[in-house]
Protein backbone atom coordinates (compact mmCIF):
# COMPACT_ATOMS: atom_id res chain seq x y z
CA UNK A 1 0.00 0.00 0.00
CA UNK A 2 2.87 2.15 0.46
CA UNK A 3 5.94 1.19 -1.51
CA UNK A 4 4.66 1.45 -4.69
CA UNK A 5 2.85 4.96 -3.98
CA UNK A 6 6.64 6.00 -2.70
CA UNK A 7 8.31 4.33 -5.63
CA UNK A 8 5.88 5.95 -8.59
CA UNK A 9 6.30 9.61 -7.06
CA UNK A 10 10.07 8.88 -6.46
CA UNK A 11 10.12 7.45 -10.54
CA UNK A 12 7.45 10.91 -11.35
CA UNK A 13 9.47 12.77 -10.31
CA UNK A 14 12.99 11.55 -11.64
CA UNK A 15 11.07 11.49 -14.65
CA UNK A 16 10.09 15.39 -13.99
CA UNK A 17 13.56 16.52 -13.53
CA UNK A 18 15.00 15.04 -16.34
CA UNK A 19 12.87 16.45 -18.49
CA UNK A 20 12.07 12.48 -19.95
CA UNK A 21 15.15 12.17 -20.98
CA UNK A 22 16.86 9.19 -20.25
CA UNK A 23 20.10 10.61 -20.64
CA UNK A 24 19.78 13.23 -18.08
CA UNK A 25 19.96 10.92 -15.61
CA UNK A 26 23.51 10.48 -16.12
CA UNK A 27 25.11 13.33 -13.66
CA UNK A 28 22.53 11.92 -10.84
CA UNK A 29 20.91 14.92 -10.35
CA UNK A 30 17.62 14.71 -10.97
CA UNK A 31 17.65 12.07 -8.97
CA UNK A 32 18.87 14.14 -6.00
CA UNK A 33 16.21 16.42 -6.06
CA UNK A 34 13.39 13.34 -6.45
CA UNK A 35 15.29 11.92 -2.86
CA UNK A 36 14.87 15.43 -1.99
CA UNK A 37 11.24 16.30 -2.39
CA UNK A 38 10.37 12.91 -1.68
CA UNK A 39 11.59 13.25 1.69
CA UNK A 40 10.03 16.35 2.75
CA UNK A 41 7.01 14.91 1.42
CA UNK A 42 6.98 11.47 3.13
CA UNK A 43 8.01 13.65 6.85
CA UNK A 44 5.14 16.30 5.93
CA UNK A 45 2.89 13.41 5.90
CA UNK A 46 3.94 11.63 8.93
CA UNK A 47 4.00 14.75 10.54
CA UNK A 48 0.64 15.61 9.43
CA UNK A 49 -0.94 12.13 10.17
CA UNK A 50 1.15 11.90 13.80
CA UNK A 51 0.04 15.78 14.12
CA UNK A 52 -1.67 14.89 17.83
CA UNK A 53 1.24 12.67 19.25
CA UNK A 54 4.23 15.26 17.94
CA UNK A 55 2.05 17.84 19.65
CA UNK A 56 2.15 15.94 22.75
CA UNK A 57 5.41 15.23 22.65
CA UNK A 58 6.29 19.20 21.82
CA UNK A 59 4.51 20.07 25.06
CA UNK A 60 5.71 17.32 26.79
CA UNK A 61 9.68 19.47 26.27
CA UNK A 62 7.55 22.88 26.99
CA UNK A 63 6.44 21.47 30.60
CA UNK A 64 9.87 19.53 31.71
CA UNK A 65 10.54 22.41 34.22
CA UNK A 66 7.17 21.66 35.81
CA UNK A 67 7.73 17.95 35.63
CA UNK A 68 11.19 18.21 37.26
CA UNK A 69 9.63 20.65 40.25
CA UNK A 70 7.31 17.78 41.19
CA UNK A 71 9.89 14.79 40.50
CA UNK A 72 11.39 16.62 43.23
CA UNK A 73 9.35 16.61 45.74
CA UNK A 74 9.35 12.96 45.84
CA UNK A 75 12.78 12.10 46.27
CA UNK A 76 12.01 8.57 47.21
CA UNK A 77 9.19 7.57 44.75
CA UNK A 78 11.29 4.73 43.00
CA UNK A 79 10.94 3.00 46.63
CA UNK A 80 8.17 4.42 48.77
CA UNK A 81 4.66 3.57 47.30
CA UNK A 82 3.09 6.78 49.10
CA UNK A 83 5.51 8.64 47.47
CA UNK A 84 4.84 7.48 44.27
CA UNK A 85 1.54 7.71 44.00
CA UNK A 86 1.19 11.11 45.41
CA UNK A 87 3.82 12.19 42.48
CA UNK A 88 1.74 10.38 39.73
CA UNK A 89 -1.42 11.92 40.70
CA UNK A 90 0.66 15.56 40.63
CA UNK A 91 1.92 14.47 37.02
CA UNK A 92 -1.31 13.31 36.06
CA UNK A 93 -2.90 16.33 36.89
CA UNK A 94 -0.17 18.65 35.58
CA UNK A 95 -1.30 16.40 31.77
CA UNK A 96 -4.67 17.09 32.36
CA UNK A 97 -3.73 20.50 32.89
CA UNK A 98 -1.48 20.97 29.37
CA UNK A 99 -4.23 18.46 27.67
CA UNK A 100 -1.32 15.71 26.98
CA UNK A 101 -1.76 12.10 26.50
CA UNK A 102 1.99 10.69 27.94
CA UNK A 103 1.63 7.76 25.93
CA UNK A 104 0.68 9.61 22.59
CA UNK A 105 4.56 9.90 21.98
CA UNK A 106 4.57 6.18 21.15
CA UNK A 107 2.82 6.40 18.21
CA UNK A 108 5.40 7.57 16.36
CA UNK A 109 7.47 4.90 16.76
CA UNK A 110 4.63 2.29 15.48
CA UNK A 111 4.04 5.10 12.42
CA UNK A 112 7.83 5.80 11.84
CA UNK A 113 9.10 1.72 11.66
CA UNK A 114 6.93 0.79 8.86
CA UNK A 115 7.31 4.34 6.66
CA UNK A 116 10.85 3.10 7.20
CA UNK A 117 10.38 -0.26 5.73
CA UNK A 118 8.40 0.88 2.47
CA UNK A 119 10.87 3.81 1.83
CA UNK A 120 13.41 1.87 2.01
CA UNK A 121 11.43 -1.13 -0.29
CA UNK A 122 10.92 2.01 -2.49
CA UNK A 123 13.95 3.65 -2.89
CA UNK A 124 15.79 -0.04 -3.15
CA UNK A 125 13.58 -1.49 -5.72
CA UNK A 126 13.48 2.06 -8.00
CA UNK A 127 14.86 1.76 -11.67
CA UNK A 128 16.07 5.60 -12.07
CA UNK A 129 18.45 5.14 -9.13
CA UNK A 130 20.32 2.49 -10.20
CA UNK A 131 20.93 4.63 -13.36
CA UNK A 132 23.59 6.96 -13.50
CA UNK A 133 25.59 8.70 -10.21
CA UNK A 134 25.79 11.43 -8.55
CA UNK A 135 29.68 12.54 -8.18
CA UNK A 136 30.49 9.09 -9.53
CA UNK A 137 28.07 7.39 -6.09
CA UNK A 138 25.82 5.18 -7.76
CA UNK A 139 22.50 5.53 -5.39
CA UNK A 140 21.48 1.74 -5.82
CA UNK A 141 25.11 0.88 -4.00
CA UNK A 142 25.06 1.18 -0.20
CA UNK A 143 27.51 3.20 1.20
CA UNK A 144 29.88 0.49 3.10
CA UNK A 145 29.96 -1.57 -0.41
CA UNK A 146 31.20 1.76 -1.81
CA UNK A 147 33.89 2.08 0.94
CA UNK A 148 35.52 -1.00 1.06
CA UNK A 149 35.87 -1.06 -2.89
CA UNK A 150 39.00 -0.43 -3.83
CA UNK A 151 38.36 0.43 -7.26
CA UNK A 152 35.98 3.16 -5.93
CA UNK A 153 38.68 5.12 -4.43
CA UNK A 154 40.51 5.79 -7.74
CA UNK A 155 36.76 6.75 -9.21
CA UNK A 156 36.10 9.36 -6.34
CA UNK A 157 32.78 7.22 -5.95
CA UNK A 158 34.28 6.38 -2.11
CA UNK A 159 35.02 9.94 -0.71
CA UNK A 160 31.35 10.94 -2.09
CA UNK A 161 30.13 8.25 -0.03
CA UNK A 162 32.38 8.95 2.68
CA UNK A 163 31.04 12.56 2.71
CA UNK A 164 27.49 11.73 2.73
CA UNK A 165 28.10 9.06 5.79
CA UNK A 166 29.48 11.91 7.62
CA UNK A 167 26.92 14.68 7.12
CA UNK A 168 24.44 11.83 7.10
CA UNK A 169 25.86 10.56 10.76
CA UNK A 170 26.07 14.20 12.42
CA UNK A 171 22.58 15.35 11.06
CA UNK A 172 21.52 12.09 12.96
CA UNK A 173 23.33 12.88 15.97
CA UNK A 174 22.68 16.45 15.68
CA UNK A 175 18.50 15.81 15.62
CA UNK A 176 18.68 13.26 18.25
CA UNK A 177 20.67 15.37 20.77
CA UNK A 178 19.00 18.44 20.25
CA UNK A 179 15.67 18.26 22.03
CA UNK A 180 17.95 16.99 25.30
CA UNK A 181 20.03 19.97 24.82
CA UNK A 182 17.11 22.42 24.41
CA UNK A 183 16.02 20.80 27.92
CA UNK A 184 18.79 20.98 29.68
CA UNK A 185 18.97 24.55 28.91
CA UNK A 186 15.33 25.31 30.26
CA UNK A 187 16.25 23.09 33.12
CA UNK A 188 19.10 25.31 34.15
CA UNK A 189 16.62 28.07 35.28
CA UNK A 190 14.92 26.07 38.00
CA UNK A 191 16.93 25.71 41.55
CA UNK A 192 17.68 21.86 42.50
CA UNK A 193 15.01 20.75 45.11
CA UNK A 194 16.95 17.64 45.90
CA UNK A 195 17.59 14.86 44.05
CA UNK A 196 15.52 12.46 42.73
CA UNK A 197 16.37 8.59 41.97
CA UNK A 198 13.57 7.85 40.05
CA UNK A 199 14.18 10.67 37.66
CA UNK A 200 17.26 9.87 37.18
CA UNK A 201 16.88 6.20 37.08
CA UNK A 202 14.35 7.83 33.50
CA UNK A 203 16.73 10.02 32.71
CA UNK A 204 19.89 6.99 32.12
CA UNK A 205 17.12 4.92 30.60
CA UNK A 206 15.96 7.85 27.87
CA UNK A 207 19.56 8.66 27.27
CA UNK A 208 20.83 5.00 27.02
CA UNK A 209 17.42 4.55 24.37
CA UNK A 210 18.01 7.17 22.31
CA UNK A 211 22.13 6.10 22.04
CA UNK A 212 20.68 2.88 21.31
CA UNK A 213 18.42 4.57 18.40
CA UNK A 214 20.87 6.47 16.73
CA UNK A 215 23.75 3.48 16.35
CA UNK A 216 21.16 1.71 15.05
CA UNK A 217 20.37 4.36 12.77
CA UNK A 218 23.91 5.54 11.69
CA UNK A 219 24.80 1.57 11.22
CA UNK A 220 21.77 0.79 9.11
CA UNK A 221 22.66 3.96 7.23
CA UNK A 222 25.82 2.65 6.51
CA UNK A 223 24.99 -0.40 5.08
CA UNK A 224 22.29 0.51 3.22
CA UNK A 225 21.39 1.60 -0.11
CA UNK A 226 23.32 5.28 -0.78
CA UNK A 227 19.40 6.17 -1.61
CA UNK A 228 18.47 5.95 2.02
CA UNK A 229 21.88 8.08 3.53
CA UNK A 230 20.58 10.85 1.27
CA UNK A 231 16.80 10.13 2.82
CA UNK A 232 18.05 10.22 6.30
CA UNK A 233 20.27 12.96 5.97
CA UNK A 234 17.01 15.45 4.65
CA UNK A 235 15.44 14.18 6.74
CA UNK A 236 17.05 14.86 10.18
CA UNK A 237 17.60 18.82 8.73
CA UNK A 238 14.27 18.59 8.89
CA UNK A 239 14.03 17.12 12.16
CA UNK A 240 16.11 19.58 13.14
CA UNK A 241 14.04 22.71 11.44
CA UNK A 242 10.82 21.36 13.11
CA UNK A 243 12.49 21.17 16.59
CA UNK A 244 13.43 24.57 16.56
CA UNK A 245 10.75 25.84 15.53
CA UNK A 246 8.95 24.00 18.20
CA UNK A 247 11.06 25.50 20.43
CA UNK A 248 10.84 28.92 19.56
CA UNK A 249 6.98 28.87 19.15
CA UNK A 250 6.79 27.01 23.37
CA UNK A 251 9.53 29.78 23.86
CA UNK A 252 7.31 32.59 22.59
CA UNK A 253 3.88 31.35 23.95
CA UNK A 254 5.47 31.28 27.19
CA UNK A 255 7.10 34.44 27.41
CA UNK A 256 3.50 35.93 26.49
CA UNK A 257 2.15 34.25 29.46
């Protein structure tokens, strides 16, 4: 249902680029900008269709400060029941408050897996990409094929590939990290009540997750078709974009209140 609706607007709009001629193709560009809008498209969609759980998880950021006030009331929560009860009625509230659904966030990850699969069933299986290259990469050829081949080091094909690893791997890094940073900044603000284990208990789980994500991410990246570095790479700039504005907008909303 969804690879070949990804692979015929990938093929229009090769097609659409080179003007229909076959021979266009050649320098890899068109091809480029199909990866391109195809990208943006596919995210503008999940982002439209996951509208409600990005929202939540948007104001989920905006109210950390609140959410770390009340974790620290209840130092002892991971071991006293009382404790930890009284906090999740407090957090509970503080959702019902902001209109958030905690576990809304997790729909992104059953929506995000399966784009995943057909884009990359897509973008693997599409004729125009396995014609031509783009500063002699070939787009059908993953990446660690490309490195390890010798004769693609006298062709240039490997430092291309190398290049788009790299940008690929730091965009990824870059989009991941960033909400945690933007956090930690708004955290700073708020005086240290005491110390919570439970929160930080979260805290080493999140961060260890998210490490977790991204290796997987970067290695799959790696070994996959070129196609897909080029997908992921757009794609976390526009991670990125969207996060900031996020921020700004929470930023801006709050400094009105």
């Amino acid at each position: 249902m969804l690879v070949y609706p990804i692979a015929w607007v990938t093929e229009s709009f090769v097609s659409l680029f080179s003007g229909g001629n076959h021979a266009n193709l050649a320098n890899g560009v068109p091809q480029i900008l199909a990866l391109l809008l195809v990208t943006v498209l596919v995210r503008g969609l999940m982002l439209l269709f996951t509208f409600k759980s990005t929202s939540a998880g948007s104001k989920m950021q905006l109210i950390q400060p609140e959410i770390t006030k009340i974790q620290a009331k209840y130092p002892n929560s991971n071991t006293n029941r009382n404790e930890q009860q009284r906090m999740a009625m407090e957090m509970n509230a503080l959702y019902k408050k902001h209109g958030i659904n905690p576990f809304s966030t997790i729909i992104l990850l059953f929506v995000q897996f399966p784009v995943f699969i057909c884009v990359w069933g897509a973008l693997q299986g599409s004729a125009s990409l396995s014609t031509g290259s783009f500063l002699g990469l070939n787009l059908s050829a993953s990446i660690s094929t490309t490195l390890f081949n010798g004769a693609s080091w006298s062709n240039g094909s490997a430092f291309t590939a190398l290049v788009l690893f790299l940008l690929m791997a730091g965009a990824q890094i870059v989009s991941m990290l960033l909400p945690r940073i933007l956090q930690k900044k708004k955290l700073k603000n708020i005086a240290k009540l005491g110390k919570n284990p439970a929160q930080k208990e979260q805290d080493s789980k999140t961060k260890t997750f998210t490490i977790i994500m991204l290796a997987m991410t970067i290695f799959m990246g790696f070994t996959l078709v070129s196609a897909m570095g080029v997908y992921w790479l757009v794609g976390a700039l526009f991670t990125i974009t969207q996060t900031l504005i996020t921020n700004a907008i929470g930023n801006k909303k709050k400094g009105n209140k």
